[in-house]
N, C-alpha and C. Protein backbone atom coordinates (compact mmCIF):
# COMPACT_ATOMS: atom_id res chain seq x y z
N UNK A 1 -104.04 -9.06 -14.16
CA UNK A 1 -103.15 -9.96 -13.43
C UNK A 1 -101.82 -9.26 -13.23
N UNK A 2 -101.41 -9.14 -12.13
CA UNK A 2 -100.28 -8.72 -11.72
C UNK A 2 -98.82 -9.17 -11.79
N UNK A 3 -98.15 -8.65 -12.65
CA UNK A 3 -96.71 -9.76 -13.26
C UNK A 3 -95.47 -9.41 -12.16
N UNK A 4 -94.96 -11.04 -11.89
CA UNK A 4 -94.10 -11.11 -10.62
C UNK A 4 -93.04 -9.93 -10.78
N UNK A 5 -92.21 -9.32 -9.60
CA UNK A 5 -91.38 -8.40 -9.56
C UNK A 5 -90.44 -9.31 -8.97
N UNK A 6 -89.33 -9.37 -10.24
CA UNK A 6 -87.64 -9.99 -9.19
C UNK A 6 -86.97 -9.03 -9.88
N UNK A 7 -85.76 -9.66 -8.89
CA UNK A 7 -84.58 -8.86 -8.78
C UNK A 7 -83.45 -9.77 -9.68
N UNK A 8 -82.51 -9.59 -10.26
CA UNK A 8 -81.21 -10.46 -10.81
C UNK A 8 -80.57 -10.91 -9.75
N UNK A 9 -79.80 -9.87 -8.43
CA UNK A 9 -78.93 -10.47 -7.31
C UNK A 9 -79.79 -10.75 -6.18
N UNK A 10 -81.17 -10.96 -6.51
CA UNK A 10 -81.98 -11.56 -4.89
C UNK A 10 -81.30 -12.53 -4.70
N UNK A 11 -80.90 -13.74 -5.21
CA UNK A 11 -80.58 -14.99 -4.60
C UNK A 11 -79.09 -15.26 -5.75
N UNK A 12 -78.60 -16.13 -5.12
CA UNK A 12 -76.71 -16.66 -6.32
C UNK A 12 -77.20 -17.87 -5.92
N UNK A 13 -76.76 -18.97 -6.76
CA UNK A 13 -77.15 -18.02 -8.41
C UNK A 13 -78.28 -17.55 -8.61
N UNK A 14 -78.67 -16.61 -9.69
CA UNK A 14 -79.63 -15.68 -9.95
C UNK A 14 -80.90 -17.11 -10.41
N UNK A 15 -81.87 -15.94 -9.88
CA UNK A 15 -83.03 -17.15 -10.74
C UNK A 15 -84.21 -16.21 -11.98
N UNK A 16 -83.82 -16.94 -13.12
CA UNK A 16 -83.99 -16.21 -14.24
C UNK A 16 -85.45 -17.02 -14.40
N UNK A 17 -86.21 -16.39 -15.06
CA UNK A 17 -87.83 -16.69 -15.39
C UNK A 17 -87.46 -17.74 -16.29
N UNK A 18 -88.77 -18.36 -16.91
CA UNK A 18 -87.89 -19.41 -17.80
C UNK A 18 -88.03 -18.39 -19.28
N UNK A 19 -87.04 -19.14 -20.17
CA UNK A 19 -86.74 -18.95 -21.14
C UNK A 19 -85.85 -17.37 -21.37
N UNK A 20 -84.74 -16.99 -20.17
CA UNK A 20 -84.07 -15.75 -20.21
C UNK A 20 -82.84 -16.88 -19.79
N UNK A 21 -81.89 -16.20 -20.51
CA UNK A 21 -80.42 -16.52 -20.63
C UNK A 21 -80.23 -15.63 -20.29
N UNK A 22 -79.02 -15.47 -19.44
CA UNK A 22 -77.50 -14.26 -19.45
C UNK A 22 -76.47 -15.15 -20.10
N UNK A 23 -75.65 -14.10 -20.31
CA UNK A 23 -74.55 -14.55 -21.22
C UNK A 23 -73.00 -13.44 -20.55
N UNK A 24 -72.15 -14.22 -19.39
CA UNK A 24 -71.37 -13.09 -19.22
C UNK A 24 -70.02 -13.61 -19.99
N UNK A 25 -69.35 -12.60 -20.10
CA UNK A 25 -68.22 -13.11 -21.10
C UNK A 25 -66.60 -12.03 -20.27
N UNK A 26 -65.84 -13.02 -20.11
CA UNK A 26 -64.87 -12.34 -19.37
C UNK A 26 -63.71 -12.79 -20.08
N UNK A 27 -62.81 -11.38 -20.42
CA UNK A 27 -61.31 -11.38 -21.23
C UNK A 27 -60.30 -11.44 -20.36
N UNK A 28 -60.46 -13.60 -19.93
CA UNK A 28 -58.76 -14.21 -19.17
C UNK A 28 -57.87 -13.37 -19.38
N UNK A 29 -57.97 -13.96 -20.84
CA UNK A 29 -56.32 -13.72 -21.57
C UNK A 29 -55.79 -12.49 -21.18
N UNK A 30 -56.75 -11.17 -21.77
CA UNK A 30 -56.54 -9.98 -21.68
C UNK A 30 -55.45 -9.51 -20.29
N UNK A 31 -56.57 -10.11 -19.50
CA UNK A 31 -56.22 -9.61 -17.77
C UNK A 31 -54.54 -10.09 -17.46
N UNK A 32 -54.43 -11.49 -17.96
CA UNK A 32 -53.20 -11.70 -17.51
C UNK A 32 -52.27 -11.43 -18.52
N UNK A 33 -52.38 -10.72 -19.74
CA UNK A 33 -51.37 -10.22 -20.23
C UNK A 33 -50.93 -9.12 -19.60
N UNK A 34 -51.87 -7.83 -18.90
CA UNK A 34 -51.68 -6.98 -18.66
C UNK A 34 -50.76 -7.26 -17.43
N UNK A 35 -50.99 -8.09 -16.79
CA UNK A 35 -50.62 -8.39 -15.35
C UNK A 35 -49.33 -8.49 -15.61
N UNK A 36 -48.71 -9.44 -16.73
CA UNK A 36 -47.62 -9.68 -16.75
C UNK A 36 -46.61 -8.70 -17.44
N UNK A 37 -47.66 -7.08 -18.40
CA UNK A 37 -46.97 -6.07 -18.78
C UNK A 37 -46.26 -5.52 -17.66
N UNK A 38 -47.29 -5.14 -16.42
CA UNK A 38 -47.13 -4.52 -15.26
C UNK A 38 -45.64 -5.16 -14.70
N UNK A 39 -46.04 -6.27 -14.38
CA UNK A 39 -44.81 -6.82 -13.58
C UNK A 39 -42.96 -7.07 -14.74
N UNK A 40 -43.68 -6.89 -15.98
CA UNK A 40 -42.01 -6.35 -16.79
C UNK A 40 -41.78 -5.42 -16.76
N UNK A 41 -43.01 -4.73 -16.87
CA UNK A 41 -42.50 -3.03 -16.38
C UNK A 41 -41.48 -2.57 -15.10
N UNK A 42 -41.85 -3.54 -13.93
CA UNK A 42 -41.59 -2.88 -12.80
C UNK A 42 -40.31 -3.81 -12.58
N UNK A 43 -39.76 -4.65 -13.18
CA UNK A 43 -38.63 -5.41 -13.53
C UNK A 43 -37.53 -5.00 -14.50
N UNK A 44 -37.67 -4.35 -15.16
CA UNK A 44 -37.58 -3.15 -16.26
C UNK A 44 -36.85 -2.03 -15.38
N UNK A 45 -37.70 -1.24 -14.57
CA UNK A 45 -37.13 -0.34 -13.16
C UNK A 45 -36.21 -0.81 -12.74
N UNK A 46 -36.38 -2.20 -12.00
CA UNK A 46 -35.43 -2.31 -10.95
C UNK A 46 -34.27 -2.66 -11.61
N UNK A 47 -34.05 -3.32 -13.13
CA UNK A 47 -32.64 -3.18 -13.38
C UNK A 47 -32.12 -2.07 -13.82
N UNK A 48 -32.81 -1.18 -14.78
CA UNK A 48 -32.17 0.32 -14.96
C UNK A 48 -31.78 0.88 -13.49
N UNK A 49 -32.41 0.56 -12.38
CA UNK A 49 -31.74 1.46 -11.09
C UNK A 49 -30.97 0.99 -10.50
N UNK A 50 -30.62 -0.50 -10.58
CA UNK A 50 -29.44 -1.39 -9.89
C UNK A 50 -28.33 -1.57 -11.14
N UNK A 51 -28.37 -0.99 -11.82
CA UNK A 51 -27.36 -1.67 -13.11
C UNK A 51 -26.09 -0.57 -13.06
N UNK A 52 -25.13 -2.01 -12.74
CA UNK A 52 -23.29 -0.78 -12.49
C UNK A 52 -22.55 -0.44 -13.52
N UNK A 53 -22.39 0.26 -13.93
CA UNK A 53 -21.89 1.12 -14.68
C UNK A 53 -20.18 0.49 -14.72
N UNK A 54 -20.03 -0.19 -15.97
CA UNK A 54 -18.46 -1.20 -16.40
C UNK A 54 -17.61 0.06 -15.88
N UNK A 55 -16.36 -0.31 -15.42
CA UNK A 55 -15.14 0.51 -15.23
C UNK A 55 -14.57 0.62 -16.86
N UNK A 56 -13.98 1.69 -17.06
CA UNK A 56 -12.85 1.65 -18.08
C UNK A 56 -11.93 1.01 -18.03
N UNK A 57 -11.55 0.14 -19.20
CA UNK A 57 -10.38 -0.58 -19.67
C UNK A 57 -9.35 -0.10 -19.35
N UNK A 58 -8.07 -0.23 -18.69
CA UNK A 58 -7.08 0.22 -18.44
C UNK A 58 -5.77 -0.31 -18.90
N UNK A 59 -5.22 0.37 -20.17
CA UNK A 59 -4.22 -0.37 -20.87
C UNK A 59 -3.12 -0.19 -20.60
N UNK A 60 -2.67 -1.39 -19.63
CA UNK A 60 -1.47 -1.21 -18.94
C UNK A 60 0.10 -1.66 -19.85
N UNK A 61 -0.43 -2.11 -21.09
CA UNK A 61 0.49 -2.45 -22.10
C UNK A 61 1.18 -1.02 -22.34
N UNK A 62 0.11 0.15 -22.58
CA UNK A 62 0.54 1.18 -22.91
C UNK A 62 1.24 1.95 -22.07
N UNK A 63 0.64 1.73 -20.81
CA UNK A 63 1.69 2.45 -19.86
C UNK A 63 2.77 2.18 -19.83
N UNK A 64 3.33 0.78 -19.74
CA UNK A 64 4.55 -0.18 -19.28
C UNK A 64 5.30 0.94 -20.76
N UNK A 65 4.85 0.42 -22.09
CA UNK A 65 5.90 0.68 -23.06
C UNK A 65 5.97 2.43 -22.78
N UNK A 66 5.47 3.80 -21.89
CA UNK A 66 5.71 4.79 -22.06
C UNK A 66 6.50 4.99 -21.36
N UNK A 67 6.62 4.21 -20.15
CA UNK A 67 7.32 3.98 -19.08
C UNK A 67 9.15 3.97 -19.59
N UNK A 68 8.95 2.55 -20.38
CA UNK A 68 10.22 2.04 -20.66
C UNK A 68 10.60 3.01 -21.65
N UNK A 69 9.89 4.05 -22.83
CA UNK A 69 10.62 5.03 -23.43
C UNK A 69 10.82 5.97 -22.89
N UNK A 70 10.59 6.18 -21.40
CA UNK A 70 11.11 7.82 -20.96
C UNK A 70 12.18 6.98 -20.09
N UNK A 71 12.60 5.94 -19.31
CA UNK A 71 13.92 5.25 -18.57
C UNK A 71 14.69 5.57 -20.31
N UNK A 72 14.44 4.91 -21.35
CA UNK A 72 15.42 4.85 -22.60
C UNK A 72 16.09 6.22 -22.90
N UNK A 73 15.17 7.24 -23.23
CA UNK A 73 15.69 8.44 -23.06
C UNK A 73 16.36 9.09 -21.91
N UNK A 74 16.26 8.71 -20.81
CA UNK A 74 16.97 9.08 -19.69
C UNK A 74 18.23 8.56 -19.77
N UNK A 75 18.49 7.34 -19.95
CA UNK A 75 19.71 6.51 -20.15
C UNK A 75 20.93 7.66 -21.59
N UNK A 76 19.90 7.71 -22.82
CA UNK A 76 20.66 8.11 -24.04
C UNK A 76 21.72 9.27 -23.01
N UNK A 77 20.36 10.02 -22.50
CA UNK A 77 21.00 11.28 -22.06
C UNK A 77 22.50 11.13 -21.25
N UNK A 78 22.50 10.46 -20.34
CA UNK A 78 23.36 10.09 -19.18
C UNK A 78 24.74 9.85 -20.31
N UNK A 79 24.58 8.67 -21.06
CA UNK A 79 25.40 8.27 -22.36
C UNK A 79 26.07 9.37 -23.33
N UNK A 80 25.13 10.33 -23.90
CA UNK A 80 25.60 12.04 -24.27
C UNK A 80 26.51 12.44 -23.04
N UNK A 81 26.07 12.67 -22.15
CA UNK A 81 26.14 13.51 -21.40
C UNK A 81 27.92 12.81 -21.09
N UNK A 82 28.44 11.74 -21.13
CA UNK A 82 29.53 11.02 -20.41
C UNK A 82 30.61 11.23 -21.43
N UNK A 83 29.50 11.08 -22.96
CA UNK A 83 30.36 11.25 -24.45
C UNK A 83 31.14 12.70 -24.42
N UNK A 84 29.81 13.63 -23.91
CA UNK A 84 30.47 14.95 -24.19
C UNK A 84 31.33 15.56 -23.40
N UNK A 85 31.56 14.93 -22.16
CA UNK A 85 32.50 15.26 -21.00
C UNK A 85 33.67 14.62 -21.34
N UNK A 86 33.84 13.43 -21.75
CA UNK A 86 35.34 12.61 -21.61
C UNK A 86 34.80 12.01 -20.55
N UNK A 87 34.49 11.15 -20.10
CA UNK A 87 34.24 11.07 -19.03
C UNK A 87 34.09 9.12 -19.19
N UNK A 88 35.60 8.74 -18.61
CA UNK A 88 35.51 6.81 -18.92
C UNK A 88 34.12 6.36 -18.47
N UNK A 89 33.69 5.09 -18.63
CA UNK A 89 32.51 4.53 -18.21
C UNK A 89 33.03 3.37 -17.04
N UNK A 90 34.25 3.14 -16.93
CA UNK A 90 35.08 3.35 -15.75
C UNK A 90 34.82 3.76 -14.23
N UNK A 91 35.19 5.21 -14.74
CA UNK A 91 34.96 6.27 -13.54
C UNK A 91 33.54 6.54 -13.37
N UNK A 92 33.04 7.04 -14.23
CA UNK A 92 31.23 6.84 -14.11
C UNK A 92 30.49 5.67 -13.02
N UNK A 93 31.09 4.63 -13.59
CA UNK A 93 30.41 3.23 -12.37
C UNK A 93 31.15 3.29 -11.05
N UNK A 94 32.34 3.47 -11.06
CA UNK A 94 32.74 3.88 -9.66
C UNK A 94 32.41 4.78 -8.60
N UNK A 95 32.15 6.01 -9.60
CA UNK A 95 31.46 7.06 -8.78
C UNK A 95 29.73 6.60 -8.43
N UNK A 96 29.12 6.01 -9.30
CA UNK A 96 27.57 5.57 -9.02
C UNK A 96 27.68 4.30 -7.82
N UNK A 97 28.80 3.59 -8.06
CA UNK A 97 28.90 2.79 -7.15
C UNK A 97 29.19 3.11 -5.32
N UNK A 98 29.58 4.44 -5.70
CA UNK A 98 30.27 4.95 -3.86
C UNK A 98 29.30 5.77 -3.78
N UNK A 99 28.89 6.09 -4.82
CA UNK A 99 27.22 7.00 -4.19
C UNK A 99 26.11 5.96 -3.80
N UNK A 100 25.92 5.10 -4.58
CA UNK A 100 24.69 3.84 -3.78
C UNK A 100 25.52 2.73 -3.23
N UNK A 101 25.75 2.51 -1.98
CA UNK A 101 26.49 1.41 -1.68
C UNK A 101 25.29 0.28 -1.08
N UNK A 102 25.94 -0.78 -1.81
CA UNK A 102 24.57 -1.65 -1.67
C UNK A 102 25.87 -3.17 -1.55
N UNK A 103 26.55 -2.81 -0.80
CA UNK A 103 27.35 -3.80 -0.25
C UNK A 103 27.02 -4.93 1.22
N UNK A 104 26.44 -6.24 0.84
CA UNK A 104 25.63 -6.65 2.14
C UNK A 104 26.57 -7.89 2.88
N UNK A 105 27.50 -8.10 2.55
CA UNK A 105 28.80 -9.39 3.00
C UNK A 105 29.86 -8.35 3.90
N UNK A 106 30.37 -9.51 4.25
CA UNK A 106 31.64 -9.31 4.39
C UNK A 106 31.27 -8.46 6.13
N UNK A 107 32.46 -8.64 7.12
CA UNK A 107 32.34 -8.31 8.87
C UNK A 107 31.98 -6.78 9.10
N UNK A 108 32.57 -5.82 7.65
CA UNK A 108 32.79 -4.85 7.98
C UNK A 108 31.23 -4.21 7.45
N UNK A 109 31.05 -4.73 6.85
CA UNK A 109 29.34 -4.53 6.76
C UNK A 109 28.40 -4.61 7.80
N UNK A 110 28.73 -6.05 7.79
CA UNK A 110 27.98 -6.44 9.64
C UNK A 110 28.14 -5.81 11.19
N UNK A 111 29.25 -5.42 10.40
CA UNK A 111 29.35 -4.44 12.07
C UNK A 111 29.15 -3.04 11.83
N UNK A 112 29.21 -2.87 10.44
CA UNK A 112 28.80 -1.30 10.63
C UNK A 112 27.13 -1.13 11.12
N UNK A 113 26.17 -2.41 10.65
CA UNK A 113 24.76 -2.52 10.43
C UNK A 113 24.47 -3.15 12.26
N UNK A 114 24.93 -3.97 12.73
CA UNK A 114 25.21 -3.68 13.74
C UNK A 114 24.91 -2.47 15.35
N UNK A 115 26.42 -1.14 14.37
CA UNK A 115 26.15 0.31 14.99
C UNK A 115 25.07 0.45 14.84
N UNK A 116 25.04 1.04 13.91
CA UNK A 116 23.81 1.38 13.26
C UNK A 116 22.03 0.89 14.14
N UNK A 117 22.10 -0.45 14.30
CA UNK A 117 20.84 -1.33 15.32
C UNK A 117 20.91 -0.53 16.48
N UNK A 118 22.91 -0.67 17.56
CA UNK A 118 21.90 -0.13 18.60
C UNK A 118 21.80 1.40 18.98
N UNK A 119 22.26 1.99 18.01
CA UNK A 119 21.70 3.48 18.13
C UNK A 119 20.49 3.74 17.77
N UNK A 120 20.24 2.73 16.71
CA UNK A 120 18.43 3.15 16.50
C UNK A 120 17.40 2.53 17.92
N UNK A 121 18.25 1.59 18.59
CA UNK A 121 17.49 0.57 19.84
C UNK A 121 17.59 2.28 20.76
N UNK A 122 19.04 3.03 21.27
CA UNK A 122 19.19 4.34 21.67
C UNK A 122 17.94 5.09 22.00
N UNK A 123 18.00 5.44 20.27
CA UNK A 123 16.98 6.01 19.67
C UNK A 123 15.74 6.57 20.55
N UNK A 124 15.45 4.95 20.06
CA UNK A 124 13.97 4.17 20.58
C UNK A 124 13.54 4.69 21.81
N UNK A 125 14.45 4.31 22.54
CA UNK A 125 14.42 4.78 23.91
C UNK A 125 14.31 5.87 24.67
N UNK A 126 14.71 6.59 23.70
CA UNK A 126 14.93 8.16 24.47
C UNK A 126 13.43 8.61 23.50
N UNK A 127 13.29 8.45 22.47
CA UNK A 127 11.82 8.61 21.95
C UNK A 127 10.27 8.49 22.60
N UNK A 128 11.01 7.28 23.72
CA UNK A 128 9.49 6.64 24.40
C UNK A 128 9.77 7.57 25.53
N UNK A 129 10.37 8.40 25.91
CA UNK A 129 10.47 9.16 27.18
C UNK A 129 10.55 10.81 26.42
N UNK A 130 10.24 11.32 25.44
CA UNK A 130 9.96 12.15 24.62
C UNK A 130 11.06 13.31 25.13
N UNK A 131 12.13 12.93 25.29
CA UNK A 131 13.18 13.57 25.34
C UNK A 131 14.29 12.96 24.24
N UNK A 132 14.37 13.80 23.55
CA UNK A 132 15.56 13.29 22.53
C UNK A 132 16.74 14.17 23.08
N UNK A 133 18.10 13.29 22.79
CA UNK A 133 19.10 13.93 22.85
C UNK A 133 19.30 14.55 21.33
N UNK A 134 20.31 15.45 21.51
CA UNK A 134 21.29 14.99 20.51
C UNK A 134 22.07 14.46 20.00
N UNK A 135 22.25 14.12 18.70
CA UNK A 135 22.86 13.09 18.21
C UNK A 135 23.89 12.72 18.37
N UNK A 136 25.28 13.36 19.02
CA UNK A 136 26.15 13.04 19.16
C UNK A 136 26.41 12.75 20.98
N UNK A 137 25.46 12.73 21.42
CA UNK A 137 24.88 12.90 22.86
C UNK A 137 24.90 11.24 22.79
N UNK A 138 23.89 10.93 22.31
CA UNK A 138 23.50 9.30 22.30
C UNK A 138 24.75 8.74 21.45
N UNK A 139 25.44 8.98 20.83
CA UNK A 139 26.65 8.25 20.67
C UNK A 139 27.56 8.00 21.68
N UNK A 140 28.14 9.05 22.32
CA UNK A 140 28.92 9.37 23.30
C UNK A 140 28.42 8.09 24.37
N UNK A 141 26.97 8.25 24.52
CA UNK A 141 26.55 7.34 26.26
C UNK A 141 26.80 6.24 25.48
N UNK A 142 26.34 5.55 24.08
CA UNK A 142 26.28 4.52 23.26
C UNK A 142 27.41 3.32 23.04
N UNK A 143 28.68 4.42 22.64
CA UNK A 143 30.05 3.84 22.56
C UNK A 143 30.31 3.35 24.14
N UNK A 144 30.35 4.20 25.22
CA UNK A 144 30.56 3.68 26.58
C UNK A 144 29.66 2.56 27.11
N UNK A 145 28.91 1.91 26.74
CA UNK A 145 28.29 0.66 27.09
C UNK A 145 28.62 -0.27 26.72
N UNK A 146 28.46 -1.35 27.89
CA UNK A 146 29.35 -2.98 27.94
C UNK A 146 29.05 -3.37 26.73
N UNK A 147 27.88 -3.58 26.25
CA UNK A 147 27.23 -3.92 25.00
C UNK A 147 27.93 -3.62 23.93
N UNK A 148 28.48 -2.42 24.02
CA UNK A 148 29.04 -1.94 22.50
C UNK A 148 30.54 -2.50 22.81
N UNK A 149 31.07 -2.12 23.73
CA UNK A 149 32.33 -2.57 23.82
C UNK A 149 32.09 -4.35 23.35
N UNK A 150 31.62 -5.38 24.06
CA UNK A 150 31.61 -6.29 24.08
C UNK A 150 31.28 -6.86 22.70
N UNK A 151 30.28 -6.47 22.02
CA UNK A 151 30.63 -6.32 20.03
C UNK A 151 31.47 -6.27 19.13
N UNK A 152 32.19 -5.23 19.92
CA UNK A 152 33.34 -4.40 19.22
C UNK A 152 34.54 -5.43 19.33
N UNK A 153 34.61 -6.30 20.43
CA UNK A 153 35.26 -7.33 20.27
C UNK A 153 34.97 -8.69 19.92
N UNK A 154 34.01 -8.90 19.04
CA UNK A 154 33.24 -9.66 18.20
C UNK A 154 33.64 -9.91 17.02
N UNK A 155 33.89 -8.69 15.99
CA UNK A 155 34.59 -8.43 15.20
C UNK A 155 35.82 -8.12 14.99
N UNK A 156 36.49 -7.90 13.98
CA UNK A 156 38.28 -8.68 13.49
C UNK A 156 38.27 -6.75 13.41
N UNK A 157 39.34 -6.31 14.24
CA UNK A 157 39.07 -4.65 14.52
C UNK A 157 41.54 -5.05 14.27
N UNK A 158 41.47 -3.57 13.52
CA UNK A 158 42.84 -3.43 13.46
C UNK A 158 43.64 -3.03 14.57
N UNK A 159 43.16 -1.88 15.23
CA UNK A 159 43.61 -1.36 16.39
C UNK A 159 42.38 -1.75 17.92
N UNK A 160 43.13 -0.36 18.78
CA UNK A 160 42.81 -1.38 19.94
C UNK A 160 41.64 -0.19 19.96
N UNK A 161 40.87 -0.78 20.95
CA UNK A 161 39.48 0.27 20.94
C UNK A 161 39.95 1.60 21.92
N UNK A 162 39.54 2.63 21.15
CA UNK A 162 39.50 3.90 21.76
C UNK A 162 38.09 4.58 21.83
N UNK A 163 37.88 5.26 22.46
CA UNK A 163 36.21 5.71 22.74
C UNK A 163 36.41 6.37 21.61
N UNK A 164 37.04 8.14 22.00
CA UNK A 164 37.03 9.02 21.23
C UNK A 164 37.32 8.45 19.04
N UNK A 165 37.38 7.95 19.41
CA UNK A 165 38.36 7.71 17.77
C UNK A 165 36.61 6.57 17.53
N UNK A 166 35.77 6.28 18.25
CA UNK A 166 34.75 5.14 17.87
C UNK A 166 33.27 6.29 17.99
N UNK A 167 33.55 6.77 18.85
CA UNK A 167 32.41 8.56 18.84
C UNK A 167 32.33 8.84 17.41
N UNK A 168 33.66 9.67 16.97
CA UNK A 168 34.05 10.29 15.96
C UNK A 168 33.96 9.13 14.67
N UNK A 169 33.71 7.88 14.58
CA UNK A 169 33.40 7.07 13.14
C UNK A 169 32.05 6.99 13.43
N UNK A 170 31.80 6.48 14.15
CA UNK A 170 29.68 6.58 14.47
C UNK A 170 29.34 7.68 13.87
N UNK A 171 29.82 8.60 14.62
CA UNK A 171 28.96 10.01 14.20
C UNK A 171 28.87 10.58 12.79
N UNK A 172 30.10 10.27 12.44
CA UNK A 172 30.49 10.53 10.96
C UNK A 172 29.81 9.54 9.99
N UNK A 173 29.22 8.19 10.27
CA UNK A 173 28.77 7.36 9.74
C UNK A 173 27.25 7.60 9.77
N UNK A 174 26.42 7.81 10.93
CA UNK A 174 24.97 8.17 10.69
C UNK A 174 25.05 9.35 9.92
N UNK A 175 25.86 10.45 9.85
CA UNK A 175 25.15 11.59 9.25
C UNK A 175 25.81 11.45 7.84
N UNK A 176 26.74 10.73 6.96
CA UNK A 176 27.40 10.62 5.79
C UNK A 176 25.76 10.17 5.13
N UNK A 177 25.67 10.93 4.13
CA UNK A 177 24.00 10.68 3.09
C UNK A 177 24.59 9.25 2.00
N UNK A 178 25.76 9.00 2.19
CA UNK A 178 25.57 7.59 1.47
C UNK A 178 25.17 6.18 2.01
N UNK A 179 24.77 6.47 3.76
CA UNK A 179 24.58 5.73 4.37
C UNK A 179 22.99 5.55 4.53
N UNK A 180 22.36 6.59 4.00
CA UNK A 180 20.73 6.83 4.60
C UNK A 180 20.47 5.63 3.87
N UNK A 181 20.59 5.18 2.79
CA UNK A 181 19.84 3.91 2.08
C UNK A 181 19.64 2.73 3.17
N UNK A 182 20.61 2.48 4.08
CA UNK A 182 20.47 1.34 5.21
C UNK A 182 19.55 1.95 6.30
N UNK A 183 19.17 2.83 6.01
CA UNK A 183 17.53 3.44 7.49
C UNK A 183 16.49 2.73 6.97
N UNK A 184 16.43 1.76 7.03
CA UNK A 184 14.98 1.84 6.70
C UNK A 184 14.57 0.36 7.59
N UNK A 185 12.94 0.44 7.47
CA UNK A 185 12.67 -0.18 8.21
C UNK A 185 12.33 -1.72 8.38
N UNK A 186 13.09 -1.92 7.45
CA UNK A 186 13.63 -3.66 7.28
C UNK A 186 14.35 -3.87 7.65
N UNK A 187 15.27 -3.33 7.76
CA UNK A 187 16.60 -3.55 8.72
C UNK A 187 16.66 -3.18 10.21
N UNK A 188 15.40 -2.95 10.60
CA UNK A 188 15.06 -2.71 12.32
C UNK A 188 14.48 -3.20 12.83
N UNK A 189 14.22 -3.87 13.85
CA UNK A 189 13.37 -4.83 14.93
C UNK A 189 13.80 -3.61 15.97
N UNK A 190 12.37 -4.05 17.16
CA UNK A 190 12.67 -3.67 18.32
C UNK A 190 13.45 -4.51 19.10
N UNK A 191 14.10 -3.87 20.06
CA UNK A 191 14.74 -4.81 20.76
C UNK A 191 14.28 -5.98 21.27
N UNK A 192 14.87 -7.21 21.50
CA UNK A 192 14.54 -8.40 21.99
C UNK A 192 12.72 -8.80 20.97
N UNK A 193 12.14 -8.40 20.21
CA UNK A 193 11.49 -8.73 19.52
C UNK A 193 11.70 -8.93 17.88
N UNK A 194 10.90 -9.21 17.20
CA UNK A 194 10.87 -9.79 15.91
C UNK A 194 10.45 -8.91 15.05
N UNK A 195 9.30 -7.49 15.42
CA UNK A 195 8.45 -6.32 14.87
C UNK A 195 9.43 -5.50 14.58
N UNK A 196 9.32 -5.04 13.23
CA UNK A 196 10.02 -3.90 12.74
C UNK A 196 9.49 -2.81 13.11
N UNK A 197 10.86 -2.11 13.34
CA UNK A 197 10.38 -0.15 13.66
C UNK A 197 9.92 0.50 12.16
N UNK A 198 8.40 1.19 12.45
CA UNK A 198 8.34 1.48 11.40
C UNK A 198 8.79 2.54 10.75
N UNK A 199 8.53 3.04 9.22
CA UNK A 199 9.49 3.50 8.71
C UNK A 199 9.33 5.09 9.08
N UNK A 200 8.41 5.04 9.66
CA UNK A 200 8.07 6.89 10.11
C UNK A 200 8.86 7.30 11.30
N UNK A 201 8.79 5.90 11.90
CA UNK A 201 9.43 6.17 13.52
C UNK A 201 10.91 6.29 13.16
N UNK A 202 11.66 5.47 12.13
CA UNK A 202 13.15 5.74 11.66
C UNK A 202 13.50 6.74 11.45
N UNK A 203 12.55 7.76 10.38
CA UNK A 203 13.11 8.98 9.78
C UNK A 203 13.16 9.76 10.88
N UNK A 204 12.04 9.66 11.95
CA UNK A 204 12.15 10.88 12.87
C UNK A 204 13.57 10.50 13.92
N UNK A 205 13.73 9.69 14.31
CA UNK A 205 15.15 9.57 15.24
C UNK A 205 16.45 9.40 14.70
N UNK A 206 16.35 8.61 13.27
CA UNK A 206 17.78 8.67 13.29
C UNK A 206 18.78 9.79 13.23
């Protein structure tokens, strides 16, 4: 007698003769632990390669106090230095005082700051046409305009206006180095506007 020939995957489900069991056995757990090694792993990566590196602490306590002991020692020195000359503390502030003049009241201020506007407005002008005069050039045309004259009698003036004698204080006034502290470019608008000249455009014309 001839014994039947099957196969296990001829048909799903399988058809087993009688009295044959299979028995398959599959490790869940296993699989999805691994799954979830994999994916810490690769989570693992992406923060070691995105992770920023803290800045250094910057102790600005320490700076400030190294700061304030090298001004302290600078000061002692100045103090020696006044002791060992004779030198009143008097005359010392007077002289620091006519070297930085930081005087902002009073007409004779205002009109010197004033000059000062429209020669830098001058300036301006002869800058945008890339012909500069010289400096005592643009005073000269400067003082002779209605404008300046008409200022000039604005302010409480002792004598009567003379060109030459108003040339010769201008001129002497832009180039005196106790005056450079007032160049700057807070104290300049363009003409008829509100925009300050900036401070690059000052140094080069005045």
């Amino acid at each position: 007698m001839k014994r039947k020939k099957w196969t296990l995957f001829n048909s799903y489900p399988p058809t087993l003769p009688p009295g044959i069991t299979l028995k398959f056995t599959f490790d869940l757990t296993r699989y999805i632990n691994e799954e979830d090694i994999m994916i810490t792993r690769k989570q693992k990566k992406v923060l070691k390669k995105y992770t920023v590196k803290k800045t250094p602490k910057v102790d600005f306590q320490r700076i400030t106090d190294v700061a304030h002991q090298q001004r302290r020692e600078k000061e002692h020195k100045l103090i020696h230095y006044l002791r060992d000359n004779d030198i009143p503390p008097e005359q010392a502030l007077g002289i620091i005082e006519r070297a930085v003049e930081t005087k902002t009241t009073g007409h004779r201020f205002h009109w010197k700051m004033m000059r000062f506007t429209l020669y830098i407005w001058a300036r301006v002008e002869e800058h945008k046409t890339l012909v500069m005069k010289p400096k005592i050039d643009t005073v000269r045309e400067l003082v002779s305009t209605p404008k300046y004259k008409r200022l000039w009698e604005t302010f409480p003036q002792a004598r009567e206006f003379d060109h030459q004698r108003e040339v010769k204080n201008l001129a002497q006034l832009i180039s005196e180095p106790r005056q450079q502290i007032y160049f700057k470019s807070k104290h300049f608008v363009y003409e008829g506007t509100q925009k300050n000249i900036p401070q690059e455009i000052v140094d080069k014309i005045k």
